[in-house]
N, C-alpha and C. Protein backbone atom coordinates (compact mmCIF):
# COMPACT_ATOMS: atom_id res chain seq x y z
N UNK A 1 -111.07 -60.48 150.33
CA UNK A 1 -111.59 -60.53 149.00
C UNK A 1 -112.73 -59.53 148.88
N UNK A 2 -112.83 -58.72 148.09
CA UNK A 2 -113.40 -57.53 147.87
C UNK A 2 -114.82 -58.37 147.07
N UNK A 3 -116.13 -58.08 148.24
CA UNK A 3 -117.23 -58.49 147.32
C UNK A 3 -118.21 -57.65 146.68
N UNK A 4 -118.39 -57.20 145.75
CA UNK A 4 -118.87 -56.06 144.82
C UNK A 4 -119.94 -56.25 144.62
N UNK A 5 -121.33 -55.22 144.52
CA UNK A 5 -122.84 -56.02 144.04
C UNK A 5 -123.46 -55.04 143.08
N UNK A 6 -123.46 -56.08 141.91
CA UNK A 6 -124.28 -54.90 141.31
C UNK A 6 -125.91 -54.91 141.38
N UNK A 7 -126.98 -54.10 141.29
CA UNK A 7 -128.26 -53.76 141.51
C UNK A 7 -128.77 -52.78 140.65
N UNK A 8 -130.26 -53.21 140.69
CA UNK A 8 -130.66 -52.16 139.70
C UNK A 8 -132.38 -53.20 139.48
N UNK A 9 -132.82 -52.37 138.40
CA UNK A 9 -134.14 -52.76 137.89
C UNK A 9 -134.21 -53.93 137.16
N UNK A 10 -134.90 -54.84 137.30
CA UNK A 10 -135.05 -56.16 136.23
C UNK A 10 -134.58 -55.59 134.87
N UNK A 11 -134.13 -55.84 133.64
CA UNK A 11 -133.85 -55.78 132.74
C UNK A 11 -132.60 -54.55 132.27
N UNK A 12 -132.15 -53.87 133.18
CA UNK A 12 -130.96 -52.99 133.62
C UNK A 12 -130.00 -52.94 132.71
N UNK A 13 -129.47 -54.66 132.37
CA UNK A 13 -127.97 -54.79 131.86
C UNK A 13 -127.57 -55.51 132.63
N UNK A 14 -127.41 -55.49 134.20
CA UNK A 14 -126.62 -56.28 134.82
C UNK A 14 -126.34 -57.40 134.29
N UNK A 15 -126.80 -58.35 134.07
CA UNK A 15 -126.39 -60.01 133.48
C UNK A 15 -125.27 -59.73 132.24
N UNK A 16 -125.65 -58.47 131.40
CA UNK A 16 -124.72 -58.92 130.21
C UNK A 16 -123.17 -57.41 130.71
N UNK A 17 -123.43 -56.79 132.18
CA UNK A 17 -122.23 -56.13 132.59
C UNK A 17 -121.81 -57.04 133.62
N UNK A 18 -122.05 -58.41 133.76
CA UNK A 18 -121.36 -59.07 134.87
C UNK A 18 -121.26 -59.75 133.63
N UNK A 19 -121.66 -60.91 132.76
CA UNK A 19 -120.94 -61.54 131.52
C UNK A 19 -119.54 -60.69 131.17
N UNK A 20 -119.53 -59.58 130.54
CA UNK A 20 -118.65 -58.68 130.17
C UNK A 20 -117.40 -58.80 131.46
N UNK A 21 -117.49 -58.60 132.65
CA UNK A 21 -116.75 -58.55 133.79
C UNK A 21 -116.54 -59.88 133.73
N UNK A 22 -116.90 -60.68 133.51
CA UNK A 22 -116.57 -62.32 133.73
C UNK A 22 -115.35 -62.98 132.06
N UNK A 23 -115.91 -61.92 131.32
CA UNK A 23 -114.60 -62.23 129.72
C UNK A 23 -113.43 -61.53 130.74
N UNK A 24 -113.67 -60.57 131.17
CA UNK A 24 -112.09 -59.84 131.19
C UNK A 24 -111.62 -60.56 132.39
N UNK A 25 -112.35 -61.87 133.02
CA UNK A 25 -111.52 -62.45 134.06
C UNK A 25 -111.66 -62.53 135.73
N UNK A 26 -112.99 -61.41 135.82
CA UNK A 26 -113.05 -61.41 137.06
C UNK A 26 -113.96 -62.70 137.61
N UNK A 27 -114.41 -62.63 138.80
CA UNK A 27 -115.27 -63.94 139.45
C UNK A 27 -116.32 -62.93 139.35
N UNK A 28 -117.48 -63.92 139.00
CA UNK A 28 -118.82 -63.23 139.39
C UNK A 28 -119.84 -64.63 140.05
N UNK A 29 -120.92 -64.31 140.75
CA UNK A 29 -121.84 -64.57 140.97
C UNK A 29 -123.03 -64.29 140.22
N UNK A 30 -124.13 -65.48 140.16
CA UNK A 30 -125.13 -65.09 139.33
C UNK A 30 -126.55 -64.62 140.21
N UNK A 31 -127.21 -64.15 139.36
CA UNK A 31 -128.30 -63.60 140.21
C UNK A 31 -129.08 -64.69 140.71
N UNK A 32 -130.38 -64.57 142.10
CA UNK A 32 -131.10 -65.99 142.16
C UNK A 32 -132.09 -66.03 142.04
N UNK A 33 -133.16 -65.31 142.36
CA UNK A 33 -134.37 -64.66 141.79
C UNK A 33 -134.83 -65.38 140.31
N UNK A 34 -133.91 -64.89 139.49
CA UNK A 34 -134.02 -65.70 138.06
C UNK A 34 -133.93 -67.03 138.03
N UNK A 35 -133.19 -67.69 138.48
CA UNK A 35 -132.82 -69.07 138.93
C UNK A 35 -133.97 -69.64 139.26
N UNK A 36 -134.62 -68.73 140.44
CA UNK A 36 -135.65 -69.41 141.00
C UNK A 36 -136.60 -69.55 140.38
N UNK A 37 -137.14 -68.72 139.95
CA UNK A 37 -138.20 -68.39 138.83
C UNK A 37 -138.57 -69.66 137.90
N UNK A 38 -137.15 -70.07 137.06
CA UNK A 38 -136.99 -70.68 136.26
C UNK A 38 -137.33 -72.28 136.59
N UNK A 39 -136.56 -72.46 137.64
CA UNK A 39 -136.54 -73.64 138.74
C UNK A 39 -138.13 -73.79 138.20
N UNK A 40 -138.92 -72.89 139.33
CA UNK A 40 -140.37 -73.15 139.69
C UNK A 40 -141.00 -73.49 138.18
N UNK A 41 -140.86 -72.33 137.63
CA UNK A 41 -141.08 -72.73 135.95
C UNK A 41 -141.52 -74.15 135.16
N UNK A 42 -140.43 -74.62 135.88
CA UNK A 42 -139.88 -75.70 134.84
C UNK A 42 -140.82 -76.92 136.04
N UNK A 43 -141.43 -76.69 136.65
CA UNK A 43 -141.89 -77.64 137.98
C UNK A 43 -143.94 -76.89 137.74
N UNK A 44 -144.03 -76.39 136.57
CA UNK A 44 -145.36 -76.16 136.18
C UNK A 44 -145.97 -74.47 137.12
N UNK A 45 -145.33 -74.35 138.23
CA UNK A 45 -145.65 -73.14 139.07
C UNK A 45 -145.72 -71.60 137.81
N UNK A 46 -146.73 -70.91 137.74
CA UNK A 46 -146.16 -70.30 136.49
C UNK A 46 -145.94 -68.52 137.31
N UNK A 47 -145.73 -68.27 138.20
CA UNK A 47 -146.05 -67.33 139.07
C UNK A 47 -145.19 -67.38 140.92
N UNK A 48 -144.36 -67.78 140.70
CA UNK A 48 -143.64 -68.45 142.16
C UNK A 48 -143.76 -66.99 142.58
N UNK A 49 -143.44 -65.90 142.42
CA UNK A 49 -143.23 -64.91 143.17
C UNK A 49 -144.20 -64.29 143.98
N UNK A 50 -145.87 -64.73 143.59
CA UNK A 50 -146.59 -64.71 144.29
C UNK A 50 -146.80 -65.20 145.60
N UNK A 51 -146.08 -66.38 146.03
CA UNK A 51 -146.04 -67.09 146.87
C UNK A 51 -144.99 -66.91 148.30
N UNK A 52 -144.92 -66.36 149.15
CA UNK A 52 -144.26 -66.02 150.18
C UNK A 52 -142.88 -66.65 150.29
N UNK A 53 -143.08 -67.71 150.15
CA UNK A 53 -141.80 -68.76 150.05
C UNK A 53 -140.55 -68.36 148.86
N UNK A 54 -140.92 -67.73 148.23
CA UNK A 54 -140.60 -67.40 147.05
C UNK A 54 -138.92 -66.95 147.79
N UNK A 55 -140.00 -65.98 148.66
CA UNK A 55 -138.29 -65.01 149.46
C UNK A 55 -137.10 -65.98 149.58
N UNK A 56 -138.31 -67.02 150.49
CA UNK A 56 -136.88 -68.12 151.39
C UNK A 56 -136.17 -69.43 150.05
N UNK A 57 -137.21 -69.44 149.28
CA UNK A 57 -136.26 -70.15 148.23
C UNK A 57 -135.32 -69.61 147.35
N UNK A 58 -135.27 -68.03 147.17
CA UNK A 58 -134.30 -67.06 146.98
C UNK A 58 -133.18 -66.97 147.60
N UNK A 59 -133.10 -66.69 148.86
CA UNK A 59 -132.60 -66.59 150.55
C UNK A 59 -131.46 -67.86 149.98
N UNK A 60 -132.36 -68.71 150.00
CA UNK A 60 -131.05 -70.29 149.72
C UNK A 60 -130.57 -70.46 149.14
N UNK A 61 -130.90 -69.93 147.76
CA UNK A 61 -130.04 -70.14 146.77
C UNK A 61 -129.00 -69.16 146.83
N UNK A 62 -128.82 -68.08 147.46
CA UNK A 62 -128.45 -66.89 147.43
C UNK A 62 -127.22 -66.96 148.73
N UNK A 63 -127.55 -68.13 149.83
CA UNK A 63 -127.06 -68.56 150.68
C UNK A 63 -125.73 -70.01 150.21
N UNK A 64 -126.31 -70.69 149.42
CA UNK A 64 -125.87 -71.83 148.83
C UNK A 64 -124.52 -71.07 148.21
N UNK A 65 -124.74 -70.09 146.75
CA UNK A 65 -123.86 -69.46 145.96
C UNK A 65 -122.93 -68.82 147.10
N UNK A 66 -123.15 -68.14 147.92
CA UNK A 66 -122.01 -67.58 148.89
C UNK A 66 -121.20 -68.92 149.78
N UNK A 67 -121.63 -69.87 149.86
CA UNK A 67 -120.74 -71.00 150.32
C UNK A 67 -120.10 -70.94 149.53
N UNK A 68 -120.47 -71.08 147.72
CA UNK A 68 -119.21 -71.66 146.80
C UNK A 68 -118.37 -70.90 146.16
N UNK A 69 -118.32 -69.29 146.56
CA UNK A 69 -117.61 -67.83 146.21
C UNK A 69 -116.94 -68.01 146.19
N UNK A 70 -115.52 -67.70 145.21
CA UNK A 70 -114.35 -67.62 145.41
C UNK A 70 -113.54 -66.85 146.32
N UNK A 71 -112.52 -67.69 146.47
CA UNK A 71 -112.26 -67.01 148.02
C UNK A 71 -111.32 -65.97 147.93
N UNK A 72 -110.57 -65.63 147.04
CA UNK A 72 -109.32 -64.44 146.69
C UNK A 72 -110.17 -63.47 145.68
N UNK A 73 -109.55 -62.85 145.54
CA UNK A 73 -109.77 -61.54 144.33
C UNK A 73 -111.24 -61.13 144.60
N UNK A 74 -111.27 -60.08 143.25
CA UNK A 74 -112.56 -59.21 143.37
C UNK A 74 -113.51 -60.18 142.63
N UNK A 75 -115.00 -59.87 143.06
CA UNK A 75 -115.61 -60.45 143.28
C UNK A 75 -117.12 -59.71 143.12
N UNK A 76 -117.68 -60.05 141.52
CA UNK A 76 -118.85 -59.43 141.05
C UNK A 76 -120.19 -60.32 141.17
N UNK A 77 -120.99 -59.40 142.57
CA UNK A 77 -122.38 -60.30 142.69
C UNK A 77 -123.17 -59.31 142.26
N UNK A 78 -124.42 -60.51 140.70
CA UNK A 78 -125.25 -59.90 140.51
C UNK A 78 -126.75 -60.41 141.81
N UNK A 79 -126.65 -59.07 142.18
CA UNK A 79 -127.69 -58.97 143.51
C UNK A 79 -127.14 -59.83 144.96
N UNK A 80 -127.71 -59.22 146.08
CA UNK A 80 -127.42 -59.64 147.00
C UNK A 80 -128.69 -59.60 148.30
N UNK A 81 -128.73 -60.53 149.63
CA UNK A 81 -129.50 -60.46 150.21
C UNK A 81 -130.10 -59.10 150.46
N UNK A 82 -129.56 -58.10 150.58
CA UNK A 82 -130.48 -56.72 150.67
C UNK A 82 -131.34 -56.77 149.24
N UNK A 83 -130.77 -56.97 148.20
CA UNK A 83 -131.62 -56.96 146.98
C UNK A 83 -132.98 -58.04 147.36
N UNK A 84 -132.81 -59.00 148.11
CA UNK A 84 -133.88 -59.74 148.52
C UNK A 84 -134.74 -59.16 149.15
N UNK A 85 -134.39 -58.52 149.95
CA UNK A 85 -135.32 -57.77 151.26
C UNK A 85 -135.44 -56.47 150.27
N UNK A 86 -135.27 -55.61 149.43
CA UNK A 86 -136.19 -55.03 148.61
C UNK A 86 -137.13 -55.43 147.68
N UNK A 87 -137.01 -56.80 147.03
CA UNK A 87 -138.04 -57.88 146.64
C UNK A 87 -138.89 -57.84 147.80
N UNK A 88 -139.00 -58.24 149.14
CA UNK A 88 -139.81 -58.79 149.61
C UNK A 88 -140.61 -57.24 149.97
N UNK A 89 -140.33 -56.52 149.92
CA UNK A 89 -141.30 -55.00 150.24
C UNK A 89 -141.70 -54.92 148.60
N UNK A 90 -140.86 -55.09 147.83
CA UNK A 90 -141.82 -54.75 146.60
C UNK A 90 -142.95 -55.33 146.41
N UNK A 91 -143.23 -56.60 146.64
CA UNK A 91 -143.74 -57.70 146.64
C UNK A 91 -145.07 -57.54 148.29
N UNK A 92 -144.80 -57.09 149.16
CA UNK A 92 -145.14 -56.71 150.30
C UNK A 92 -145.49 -58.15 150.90
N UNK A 93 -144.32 -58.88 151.19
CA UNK A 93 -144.27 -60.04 151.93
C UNK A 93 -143.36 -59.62 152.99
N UNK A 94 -143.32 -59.52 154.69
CA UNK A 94 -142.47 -59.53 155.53
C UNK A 94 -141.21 -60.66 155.28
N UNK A 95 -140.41 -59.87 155.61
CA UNK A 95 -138.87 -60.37 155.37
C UNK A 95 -138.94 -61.42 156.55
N UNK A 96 -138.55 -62.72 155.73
CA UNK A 96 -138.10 -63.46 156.60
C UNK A 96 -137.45 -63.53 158.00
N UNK A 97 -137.54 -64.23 158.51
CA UNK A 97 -135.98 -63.60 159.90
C UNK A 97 -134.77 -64.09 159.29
N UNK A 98 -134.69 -64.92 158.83
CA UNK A 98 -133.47 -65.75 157.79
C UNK A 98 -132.37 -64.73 157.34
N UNK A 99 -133.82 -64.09 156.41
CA UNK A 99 -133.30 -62.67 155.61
C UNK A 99 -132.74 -61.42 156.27
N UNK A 100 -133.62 -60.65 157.36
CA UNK A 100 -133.19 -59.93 157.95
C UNK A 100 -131.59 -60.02 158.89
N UNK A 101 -131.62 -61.53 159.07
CA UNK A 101 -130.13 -61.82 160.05
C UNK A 101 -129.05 -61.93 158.44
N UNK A 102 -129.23 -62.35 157.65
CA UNK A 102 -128.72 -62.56 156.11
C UNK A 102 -128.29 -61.03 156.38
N UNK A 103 -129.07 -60.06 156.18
CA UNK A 103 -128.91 -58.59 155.83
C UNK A 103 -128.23 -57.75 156.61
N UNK A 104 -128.22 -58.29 157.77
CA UNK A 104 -127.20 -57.46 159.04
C UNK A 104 -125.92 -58.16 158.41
N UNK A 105 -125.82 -59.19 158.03
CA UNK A 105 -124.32 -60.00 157.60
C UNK A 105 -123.80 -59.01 156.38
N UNK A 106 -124.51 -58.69 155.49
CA UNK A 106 -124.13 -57.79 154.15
C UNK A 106 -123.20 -57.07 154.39
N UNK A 107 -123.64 -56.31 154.89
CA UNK A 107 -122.15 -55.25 155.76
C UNK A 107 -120.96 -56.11 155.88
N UNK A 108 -120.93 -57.12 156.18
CA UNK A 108 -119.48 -57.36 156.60
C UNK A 108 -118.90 -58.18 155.54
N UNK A 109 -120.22 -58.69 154.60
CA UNK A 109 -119.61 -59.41 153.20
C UNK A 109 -119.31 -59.22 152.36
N UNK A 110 -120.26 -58.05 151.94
CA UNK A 110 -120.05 -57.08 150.64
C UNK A 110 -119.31 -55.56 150.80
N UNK A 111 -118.87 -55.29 150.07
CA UNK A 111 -118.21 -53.97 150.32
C UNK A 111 -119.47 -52.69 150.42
N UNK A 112 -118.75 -51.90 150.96
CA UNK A 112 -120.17 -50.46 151.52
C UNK A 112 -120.17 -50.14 149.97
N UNK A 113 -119.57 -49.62 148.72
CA UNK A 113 -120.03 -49.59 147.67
C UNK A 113 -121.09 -50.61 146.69
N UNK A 114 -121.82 -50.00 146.11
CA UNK A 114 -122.48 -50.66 145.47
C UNK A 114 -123.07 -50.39 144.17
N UNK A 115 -122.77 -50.79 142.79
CA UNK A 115 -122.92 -50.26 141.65
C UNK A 115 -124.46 -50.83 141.40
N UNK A 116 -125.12 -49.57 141.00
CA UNK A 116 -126.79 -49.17 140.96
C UNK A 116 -126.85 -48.67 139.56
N UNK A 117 -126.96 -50.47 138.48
CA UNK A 117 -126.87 -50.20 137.19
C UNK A 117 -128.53 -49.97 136.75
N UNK A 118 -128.36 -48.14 136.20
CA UNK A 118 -129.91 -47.74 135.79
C UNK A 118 -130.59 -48.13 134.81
N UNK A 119 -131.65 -48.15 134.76
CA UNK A 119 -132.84 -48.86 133.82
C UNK A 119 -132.47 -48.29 132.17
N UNK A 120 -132.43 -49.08 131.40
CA UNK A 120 -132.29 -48.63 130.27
C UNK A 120 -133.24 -47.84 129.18
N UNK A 121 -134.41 -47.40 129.98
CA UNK A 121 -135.81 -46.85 129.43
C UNK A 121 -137.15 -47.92 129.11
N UNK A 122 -136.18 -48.77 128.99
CA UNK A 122 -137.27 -50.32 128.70
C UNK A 122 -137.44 -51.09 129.44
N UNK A 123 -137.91 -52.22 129.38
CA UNK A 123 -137.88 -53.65 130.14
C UNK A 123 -137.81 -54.47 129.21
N UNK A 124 -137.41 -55.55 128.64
CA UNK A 124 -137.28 -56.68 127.68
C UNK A 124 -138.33 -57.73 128.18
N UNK A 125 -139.33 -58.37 128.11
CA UNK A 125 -140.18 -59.33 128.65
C UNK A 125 -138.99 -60.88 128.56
N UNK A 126 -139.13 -61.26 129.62
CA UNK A 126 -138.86 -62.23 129.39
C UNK A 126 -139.71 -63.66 129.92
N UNK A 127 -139.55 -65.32 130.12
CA UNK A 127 -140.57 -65.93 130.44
C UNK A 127 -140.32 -65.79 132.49
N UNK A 128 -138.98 -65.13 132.73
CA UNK A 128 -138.69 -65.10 134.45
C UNK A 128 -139.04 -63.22 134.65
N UNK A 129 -139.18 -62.57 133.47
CA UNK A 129 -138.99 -61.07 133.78
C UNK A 129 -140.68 -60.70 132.67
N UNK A 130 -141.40 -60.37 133.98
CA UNK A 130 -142.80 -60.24 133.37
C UNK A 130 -143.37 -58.50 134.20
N UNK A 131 -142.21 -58.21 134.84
CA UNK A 131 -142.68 -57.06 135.00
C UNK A 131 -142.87 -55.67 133.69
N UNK A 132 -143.60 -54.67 134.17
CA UNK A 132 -143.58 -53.72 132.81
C UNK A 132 -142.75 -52.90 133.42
N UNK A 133 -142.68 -52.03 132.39
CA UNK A 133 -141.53 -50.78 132.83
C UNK A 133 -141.66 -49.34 133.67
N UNK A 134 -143.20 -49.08 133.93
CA UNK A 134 -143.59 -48.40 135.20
C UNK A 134 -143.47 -49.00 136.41
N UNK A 135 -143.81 -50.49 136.51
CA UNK A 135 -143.87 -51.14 137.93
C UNK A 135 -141.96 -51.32 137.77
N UNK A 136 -141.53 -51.62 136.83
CA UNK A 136 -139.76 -51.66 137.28
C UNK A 136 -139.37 -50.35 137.50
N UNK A 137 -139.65 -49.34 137.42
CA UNK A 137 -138.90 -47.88 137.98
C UNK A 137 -139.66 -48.01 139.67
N UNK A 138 -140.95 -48.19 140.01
CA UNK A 138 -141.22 -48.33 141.36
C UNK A 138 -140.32 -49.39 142.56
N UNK A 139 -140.15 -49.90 141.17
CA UNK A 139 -139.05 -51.86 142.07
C UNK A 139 -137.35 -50.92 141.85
N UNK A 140 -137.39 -50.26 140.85
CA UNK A 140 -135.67 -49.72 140.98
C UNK A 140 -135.49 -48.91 142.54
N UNK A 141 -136.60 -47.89 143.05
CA UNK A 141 -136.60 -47.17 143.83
C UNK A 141 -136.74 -47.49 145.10
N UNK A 142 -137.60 -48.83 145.30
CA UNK A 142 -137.12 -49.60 146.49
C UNK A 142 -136.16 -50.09 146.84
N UNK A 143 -135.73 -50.40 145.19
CA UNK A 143 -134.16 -51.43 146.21
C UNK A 143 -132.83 -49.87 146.28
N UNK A 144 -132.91 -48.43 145.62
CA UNK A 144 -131.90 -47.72 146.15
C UNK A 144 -132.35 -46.76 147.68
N UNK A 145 -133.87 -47.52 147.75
CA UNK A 145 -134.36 -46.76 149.32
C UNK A 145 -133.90 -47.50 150.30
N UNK A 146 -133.58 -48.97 149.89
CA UNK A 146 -132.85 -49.89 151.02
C UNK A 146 -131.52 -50.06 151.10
N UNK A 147 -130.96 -49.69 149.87
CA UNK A 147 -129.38 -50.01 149.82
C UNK A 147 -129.27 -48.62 150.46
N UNK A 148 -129.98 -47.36 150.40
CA UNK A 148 -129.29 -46.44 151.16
C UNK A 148 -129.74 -46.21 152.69
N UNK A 149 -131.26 -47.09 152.69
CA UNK A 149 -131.59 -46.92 154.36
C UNK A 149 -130.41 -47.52 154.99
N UNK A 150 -129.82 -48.67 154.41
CA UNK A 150 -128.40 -49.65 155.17
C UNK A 150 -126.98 -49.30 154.87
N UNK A 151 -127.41 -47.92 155.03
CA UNK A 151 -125.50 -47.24 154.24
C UNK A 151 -124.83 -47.64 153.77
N UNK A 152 -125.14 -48.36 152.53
CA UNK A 152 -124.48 -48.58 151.35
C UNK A 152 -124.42 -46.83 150.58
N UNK A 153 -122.90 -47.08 149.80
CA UNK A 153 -123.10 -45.62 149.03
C UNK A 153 -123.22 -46.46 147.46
N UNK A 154 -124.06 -46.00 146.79
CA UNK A 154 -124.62 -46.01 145.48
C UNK A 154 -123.64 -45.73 144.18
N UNK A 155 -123.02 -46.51 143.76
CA UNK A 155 -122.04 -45.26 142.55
C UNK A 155 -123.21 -46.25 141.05
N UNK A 156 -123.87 -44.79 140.85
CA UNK A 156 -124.53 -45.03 139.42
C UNK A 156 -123.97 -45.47 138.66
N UNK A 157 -124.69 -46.60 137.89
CA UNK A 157 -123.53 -46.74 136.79
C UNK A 157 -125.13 -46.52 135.60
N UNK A 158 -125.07 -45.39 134.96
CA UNK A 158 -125.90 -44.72 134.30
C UNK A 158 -126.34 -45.58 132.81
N UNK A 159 -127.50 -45.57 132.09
CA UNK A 159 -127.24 -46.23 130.89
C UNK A 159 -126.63 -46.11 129.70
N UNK A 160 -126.44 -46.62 129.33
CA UNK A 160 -125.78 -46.64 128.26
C UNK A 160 -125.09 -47.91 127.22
N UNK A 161 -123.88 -47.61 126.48
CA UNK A 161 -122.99 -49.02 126.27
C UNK A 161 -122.31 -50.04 127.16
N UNK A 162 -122.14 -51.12 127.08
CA UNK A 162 -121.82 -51.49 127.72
C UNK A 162 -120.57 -51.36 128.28
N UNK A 163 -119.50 -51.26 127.35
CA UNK A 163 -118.05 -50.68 127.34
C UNK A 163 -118.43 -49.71 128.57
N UNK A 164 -119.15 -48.72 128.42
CA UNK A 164 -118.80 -47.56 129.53
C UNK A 164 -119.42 -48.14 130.73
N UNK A 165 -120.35 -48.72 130.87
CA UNK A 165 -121.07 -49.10 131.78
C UNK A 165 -119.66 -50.14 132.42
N UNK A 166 -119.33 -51.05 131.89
CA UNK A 166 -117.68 -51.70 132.33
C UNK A 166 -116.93 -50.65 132.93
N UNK A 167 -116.40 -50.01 132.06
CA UNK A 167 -116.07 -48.85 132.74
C UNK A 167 -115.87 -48.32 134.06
N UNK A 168 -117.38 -47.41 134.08
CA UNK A 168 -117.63 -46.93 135.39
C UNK A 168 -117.53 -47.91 136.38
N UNK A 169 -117.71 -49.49 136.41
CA UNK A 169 -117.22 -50.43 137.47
C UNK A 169 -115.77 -50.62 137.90
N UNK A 170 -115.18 -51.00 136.96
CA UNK A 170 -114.08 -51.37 137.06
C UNK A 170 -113.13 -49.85 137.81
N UNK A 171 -113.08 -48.71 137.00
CA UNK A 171 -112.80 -47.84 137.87
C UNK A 171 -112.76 -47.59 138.92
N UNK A 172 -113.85 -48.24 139.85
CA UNK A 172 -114.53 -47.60 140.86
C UNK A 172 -113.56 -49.02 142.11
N UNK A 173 -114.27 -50.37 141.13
CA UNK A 173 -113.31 -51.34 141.71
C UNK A 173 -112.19 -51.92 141.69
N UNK A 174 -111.42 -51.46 140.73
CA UNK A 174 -110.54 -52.17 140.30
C UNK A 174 -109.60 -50.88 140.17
N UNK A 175 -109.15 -49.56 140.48
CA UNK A 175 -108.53 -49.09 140.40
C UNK A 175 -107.24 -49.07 139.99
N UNK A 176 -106.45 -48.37 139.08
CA UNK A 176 -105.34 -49.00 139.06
C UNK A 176 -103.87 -48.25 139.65
């Protein structure tokens, strides 16, 4: 089963080019980061990412969702444990060991491609997405300095509509 990841800067598109990939039928995974966020959120924490733990309550949820993956066909994850371990340098918290043994596994879970959906010029605020849009081009550039320190190859998927932004994925994965 072909596992696909898309990546990129907080506010990118990804969520509404994996929605889009999820109408036309494929399996996706959701991101966890956000999840977590929200989680903590809703438990009065107004800032979880400050907190070291942050990684490993990411890590699990991120661990949990790959237990319940579908097991045939292609297979769209928004973000993946390397996307964690560029969180945790953005953030400048040492990577778990959890994470780092998580990240040697990537390779063999996810496919060596990896669609690196680019920033759309903005950031949208949201109450889980409080970064601005200078510190998200510094956070885009870590996570394509790690997806390529771990030879992943990068296929841009550039901004734009979403249609094309579909597009350039499906092409790339779904060949016909």
């Amino acid at each position: 089963m072909p596992n696909y990841v898309l990546t990129g800067t907080p506010g990118a598109g990804k969520t509404a080019l994996l929605r889009r990939l999820e109408v036309l039928g494929h399996a996706v995974v959701e991101e966890a980061a956000t999840a977590v966020i929200a989680l903590e959120a809703a438990q009065g924490c107004d800032r979880p990412q400050r907190d070291p733990s942050f990684i490993d309550n990411v890590l699990a949820l991120q661990r949990a969702r790959q237990a319940r993956a579908p097991g045939e066909g292609v297979v769209f994850w928004d973000r993946s444990p390397v996307c964690t371990l560029a969180l945790s340098r953005y953030l400048g918290f040492p990577p778990p060991r959890a994470l780092t043994d998580e990240v040697v596994l990537a390779r063999q879970r996810y496919e060596p491609t990896v669609f690196f959906v680019r920033n759309q010029g903005h950031v949208e605020r949201t109450s889980a997405r409080r970064i601005s849009f200078a510190d998200s081009l510094v956070f885009e550039q870590v996570h394509e300095d790690v997806y390529r320190e771990l030879g992943f190859r990068l296929v841009d998927v550039p901004a734009g509509l979403l249609a094309d932004r579909v597009a350039v994925v499906l092409s790339a994965a779904c060949p016909r």
